[in-house]
N, C-alpha and C. Protein backbone atom coordinates (compact mmCIF):
# COMPACT_ATOMS: atom_id res chain seq x y z
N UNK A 1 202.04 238.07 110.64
CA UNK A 1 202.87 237.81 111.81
C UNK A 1 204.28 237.39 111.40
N UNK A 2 204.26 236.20 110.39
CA UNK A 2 205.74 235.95 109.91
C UNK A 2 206.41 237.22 109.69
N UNK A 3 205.71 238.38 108.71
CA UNK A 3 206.37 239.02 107.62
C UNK A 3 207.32 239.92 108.89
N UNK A 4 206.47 240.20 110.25
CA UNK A 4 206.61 241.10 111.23
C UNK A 4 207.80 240.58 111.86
N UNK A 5 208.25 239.30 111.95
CA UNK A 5 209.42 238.41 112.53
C UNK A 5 210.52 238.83 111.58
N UNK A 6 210.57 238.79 109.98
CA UNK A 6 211.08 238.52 109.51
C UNK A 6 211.83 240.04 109.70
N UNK A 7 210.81 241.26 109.22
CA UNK A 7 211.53 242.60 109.59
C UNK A 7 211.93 242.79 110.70
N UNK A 8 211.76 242.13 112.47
CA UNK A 8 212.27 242.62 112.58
C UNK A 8 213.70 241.82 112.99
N UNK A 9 214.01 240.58 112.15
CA UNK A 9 214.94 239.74 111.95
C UNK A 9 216.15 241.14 111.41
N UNK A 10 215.50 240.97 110.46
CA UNK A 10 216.13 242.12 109.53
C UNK A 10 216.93 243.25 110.26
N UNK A 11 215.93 244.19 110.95
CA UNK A 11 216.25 245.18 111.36
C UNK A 11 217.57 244.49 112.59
N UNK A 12 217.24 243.89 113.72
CA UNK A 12 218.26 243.54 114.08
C UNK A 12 219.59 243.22 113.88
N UNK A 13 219.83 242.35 112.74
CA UNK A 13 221.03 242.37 112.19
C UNK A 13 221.63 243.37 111.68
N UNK A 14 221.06 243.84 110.70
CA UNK A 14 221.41 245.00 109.83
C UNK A 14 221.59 245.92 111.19
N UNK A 15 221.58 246.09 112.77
CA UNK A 15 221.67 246.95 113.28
C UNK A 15 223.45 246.51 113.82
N UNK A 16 223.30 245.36 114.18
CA UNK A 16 224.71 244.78 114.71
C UNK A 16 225.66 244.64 113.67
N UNK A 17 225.50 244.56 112.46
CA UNK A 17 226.31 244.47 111.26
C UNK A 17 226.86 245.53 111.12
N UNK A 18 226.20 247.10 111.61
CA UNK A 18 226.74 247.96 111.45
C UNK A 18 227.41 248.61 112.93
N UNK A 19 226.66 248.09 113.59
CA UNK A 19 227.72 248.57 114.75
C UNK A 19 228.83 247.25 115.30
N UNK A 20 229.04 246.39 114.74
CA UNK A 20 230.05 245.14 114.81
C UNK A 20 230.87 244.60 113.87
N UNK A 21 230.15 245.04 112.89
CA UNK A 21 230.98 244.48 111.52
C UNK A 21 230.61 242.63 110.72
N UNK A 22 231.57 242.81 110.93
CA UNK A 22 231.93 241.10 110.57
C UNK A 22 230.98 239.80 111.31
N UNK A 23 229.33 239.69 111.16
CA UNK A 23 228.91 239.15 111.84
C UNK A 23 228.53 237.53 110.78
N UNK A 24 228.40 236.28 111.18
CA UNK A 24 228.89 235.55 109.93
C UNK A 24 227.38 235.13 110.06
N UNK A 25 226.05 235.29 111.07
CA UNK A 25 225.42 234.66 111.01
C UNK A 25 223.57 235.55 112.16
N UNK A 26 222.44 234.81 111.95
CA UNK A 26 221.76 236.11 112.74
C UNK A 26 220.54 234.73 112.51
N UNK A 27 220.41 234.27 113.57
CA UNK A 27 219.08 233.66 113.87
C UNK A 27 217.85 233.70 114.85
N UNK A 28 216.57 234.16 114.74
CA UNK A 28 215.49 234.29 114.92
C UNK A 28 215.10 232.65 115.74
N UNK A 29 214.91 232.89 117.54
CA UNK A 29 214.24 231.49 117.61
C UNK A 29 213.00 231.49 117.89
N UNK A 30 212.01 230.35 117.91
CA UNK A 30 210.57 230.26 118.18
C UNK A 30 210.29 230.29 119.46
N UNK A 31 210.19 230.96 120.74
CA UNK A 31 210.00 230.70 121.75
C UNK A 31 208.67 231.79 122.19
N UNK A 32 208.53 232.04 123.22
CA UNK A 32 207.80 233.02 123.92
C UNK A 32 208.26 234.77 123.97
N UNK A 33 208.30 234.73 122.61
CA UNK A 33 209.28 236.35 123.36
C UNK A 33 210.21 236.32 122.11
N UNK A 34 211.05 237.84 121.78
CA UNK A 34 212.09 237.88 120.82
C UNK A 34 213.61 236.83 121.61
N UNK A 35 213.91 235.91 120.89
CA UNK A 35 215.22 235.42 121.03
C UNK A 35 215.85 235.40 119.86
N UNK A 36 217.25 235.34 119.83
CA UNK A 36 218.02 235.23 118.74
C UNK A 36 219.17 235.07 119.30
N UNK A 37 219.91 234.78 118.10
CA UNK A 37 221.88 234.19 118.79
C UNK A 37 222.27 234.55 117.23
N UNK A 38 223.47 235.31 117.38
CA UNK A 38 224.31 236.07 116.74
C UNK A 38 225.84 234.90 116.38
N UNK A 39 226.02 234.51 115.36
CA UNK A 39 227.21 233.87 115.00
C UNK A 39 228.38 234.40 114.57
N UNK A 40 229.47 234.26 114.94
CA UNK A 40 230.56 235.04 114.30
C UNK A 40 231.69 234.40 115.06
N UNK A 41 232.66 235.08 114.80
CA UNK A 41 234.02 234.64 115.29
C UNK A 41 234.47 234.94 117.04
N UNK A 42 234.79 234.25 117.64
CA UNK A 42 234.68 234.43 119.18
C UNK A 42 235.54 236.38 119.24
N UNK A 43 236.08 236.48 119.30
CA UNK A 43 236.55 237.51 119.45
C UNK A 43 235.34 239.40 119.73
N UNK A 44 234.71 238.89 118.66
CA UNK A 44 233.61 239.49 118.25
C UNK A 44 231.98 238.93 119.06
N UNK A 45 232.20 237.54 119.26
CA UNK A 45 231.22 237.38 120.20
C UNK A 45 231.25 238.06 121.61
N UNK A 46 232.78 238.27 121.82
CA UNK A 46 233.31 238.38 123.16
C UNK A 46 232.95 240.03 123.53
N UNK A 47 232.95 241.06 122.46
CA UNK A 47 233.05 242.46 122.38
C UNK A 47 231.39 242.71 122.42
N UNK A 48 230.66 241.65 121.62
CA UNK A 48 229.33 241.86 122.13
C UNK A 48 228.69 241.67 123.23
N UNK A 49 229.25 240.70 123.12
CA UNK A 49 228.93 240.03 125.01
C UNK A 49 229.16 241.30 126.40
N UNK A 50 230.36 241.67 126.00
CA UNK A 50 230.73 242.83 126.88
C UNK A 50 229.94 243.63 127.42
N UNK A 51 229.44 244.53 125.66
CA UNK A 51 228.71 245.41 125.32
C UNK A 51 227.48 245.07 126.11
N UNK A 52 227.01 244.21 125.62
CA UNK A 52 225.23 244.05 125.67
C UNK A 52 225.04 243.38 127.33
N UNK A 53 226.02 242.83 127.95
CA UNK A 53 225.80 241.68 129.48
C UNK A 53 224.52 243.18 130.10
N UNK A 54 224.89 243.86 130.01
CA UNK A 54 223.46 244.60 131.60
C UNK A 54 222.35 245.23 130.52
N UNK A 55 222.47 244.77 129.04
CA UNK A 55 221.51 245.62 128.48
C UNK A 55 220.51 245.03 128.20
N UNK A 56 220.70 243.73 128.20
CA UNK A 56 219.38 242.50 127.80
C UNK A 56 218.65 241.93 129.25
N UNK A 57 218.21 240.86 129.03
CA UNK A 57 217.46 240.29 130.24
C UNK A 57 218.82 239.06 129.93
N UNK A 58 219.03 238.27 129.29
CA UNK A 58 219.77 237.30 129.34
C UNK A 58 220.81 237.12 127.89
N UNK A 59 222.28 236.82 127.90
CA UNK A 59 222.83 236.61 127.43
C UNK A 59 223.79 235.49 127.48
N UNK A 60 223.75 234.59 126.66
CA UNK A 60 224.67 233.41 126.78
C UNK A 60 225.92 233.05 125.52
N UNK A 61 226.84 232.84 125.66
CA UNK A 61 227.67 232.52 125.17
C UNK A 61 227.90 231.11 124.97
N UNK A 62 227.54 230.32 123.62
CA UNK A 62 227.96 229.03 123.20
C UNK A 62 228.89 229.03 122.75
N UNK A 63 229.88 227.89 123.47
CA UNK A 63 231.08 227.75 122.79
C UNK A 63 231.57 226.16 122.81
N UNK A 64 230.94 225.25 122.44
CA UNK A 64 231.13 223.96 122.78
C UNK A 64 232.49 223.59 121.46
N UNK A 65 232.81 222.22 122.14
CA UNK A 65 234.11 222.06 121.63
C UNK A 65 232.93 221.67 120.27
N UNK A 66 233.74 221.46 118.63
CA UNK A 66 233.27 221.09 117.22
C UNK A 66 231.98 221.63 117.21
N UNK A 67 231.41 223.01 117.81
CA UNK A 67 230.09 223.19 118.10
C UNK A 67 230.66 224.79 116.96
N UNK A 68 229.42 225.21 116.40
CA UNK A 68 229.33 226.81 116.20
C UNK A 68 229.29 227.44 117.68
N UNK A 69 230.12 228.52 116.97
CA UNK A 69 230.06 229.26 118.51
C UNK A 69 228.96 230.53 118.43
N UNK A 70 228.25 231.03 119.51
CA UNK A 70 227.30 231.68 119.04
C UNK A 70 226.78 232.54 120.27
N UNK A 71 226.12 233.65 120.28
CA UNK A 71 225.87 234.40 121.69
C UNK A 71 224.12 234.16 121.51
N UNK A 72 223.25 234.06 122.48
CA UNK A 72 222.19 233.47 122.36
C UNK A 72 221.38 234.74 123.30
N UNK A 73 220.53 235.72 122.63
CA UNK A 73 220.55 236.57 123.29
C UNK A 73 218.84 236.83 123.62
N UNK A 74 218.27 237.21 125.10
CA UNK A 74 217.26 237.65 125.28
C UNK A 74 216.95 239.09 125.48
N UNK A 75 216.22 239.98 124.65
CA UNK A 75 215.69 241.24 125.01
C UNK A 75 215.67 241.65 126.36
């Protein structure tokens, strides 16, 4: 089950890395379901955000002040 998280950790990034570029960061969370949040430079959060708002079930944008900024994304 891990190894199955981990590929498809993998595969995800390695998918946005190549269609985004410059991504600084790619985390896997524990919940009910695939979640993850994508780290990088706002600019680039902002072009994903764009992209992906009607393609997921939920997308959020963290941007707290001294916080990482980060898009927090549901399938």
């Amino acid at each position: 089950m891990e190894s199955e998280k981990q590929n498809l950790a993998s595969e995800i990034f390695n998918d946005i890395q190549r269609d985004y570029g410059d991504v600084e960061k790619f985390v896997m969370e524990d919940e009910d379901g695939p979640v993850f949040c994508i780290y990088a430079d706002d600019d680039l959060l902002w072009k994903i955000f764009e992209d992906w708002m009607d393609e997921v079930s939920s997308i959020e944008f963290n941007a707290g002040t001294n916080e990482d900024h980060y898009l927090r994304v549901i399938p």
